[in-house]
Protein backbone atom coordinates (compact mmCIF):
# COMPACT_ATOMS: atom_id res chain seq x y z
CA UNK A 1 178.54 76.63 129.76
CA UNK A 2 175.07 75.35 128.89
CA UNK A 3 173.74 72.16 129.05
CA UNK A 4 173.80 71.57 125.57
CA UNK A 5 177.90 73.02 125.14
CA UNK A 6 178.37 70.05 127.78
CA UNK A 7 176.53 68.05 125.89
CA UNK A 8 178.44 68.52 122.33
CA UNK A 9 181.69 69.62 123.54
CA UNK A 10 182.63 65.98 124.55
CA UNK A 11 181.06 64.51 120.98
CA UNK A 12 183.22 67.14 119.33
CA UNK A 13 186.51 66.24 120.70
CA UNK A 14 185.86 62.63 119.92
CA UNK A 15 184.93 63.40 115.90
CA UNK A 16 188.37 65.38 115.85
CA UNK A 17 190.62 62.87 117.49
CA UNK A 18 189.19 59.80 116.08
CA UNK A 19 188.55 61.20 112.53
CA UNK A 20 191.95 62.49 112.11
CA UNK A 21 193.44 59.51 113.85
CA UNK A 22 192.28 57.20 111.20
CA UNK A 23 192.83 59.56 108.48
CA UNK A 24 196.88 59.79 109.40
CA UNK A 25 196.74 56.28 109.42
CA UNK A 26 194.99 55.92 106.16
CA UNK A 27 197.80 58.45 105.13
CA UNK A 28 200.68 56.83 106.58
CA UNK A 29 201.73 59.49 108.93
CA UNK A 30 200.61 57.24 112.23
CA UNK A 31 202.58 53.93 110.96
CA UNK A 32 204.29 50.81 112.30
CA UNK A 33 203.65 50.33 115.62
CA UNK A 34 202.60 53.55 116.04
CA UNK A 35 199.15 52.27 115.23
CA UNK A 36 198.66 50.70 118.12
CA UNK A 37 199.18 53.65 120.14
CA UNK A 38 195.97 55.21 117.44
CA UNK A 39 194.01 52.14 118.46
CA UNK A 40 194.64 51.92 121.79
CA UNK A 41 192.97 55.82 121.74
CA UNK A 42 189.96 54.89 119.68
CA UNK A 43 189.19 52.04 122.01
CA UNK A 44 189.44 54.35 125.08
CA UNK A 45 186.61 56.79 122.76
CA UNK A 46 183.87 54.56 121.85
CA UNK A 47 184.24 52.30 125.35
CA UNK A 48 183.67 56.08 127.54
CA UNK A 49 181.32 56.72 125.00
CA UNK A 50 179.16 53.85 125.75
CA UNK A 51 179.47 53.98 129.32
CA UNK A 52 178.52 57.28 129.56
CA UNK A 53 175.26 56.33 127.45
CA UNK A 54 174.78 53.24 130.21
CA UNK A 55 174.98 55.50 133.15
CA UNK A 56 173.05 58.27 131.22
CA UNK A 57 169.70 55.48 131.28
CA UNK A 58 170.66 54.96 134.98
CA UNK A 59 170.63 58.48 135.91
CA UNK A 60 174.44 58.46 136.39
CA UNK A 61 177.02 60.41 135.81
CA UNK A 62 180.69 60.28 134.48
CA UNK A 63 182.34 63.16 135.68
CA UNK A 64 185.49 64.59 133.01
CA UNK A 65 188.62 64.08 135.45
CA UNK A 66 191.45 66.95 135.32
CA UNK A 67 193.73 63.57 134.33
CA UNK A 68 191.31 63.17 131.12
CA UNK A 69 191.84 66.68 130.32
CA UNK A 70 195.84 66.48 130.05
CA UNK A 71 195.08 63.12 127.75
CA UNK A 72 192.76 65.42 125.52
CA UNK A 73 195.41 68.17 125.84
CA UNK A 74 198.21 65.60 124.74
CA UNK A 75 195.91 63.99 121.72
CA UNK A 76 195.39 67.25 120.24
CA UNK A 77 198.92 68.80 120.04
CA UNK A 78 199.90 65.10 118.95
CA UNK A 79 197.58 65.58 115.98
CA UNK A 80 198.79 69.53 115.77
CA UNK A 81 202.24 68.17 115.60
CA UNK A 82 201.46 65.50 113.31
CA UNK A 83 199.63 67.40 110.90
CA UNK A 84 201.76 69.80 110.39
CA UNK A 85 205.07 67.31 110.36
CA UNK A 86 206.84 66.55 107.13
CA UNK A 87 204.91 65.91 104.04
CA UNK A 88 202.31 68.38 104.67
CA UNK A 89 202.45 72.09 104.15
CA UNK A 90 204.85 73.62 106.10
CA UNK A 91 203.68 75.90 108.41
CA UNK A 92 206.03 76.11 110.81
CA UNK A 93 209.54 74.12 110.48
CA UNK A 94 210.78 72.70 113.65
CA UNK A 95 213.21 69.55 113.29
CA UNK A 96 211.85 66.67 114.36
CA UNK A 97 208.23 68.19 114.64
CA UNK A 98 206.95 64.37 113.60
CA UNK A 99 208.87 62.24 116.48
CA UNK A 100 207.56 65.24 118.74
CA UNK A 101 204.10 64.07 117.14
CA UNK A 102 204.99 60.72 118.49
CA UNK A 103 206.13 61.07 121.28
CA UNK A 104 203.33 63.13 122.25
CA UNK A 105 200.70 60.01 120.85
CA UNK A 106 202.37 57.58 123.31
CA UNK A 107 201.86 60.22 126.20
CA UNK A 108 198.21 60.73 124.80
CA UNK A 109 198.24 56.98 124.79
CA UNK A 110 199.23 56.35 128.28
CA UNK A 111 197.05 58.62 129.51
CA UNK A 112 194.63 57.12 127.61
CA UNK A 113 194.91 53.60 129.54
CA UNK A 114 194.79 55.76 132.77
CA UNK A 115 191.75 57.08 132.50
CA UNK A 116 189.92 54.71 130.70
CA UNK A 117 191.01 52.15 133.44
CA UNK A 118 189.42 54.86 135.87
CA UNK A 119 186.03 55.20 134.08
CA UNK A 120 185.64 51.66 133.15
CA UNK A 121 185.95 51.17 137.44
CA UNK A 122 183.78 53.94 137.59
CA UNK A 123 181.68 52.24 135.33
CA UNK A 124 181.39 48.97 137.09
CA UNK A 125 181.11 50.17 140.63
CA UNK A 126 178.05 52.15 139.17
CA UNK A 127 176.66 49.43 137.14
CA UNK A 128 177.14 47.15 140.28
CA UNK A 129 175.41 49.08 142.47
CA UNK A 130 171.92 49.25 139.90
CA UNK A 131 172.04 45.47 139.00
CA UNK A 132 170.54 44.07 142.09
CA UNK A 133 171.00 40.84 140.58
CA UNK A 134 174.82 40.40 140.58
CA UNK A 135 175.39 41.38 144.59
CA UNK A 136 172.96 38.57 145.43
């Protein structure tokens, strides 16, 4: 609830999704065209990312949408599925926990074009609206 947990809490989602998105691709448990779905997610992270650090020098902000929420919501139990899927320890057994992994990374995915489509608008419209230059 402080300034600083709003701060970090953002930066800490991102470590987790993208760090164990290219791990279980380097492990060959996100494969085929799968990957795409991965990279389509990591694209989303660093291009927020950086518009959020634009708008941050303009004094702008990037408000979290309840849409972006469900697409965190769906990466992580993705990952949770995926993690725990066959080849790993078993915690739990559940057939077809990995295609329920999938499944879920393609939602995540989806999502993922959503609201990245929304903030990079967002974006624009607020870069737009600072560069004096480009509405001449």
């Amino acid at each position: 609830q402080s300034a600083f947990g709003r701060m970090l809490d953002p930066i800490a989602d991102k470590l987790l999704i993208s760090v164990t998105l290219i791990l279980m691709v380097y492990t060959d448990d996100i494969y085929d065209i799968h990957v795409i779905a991965a990279i389509i997610i990591l694209c989303r992270e660093l291009l927020v990312s950086g518009l959020r650090e634009y708008l941050a020098a303009t004094s702008k902000s990037l408000p979290v949408s309840y849409m972006a929420k469900w697409k965190t919501t769906a990466q992580i139990l993705s990952l949770g599925f995926l993690v725990v899927g066959p080849g790993h320890v078993y915690i739990i057994n559940v057939p077809y926990i990995k295609m329920i992994g999938i499944i879920l990374l393609w939602i995540a995915a989806i999502l993922t074009l959503y609201t990245g489509y929304a903030y990079l608008k967002a974006g624009v419209i607020h870069a737009l609206e600072d560069d004096t230059s480009l509405t001449k």
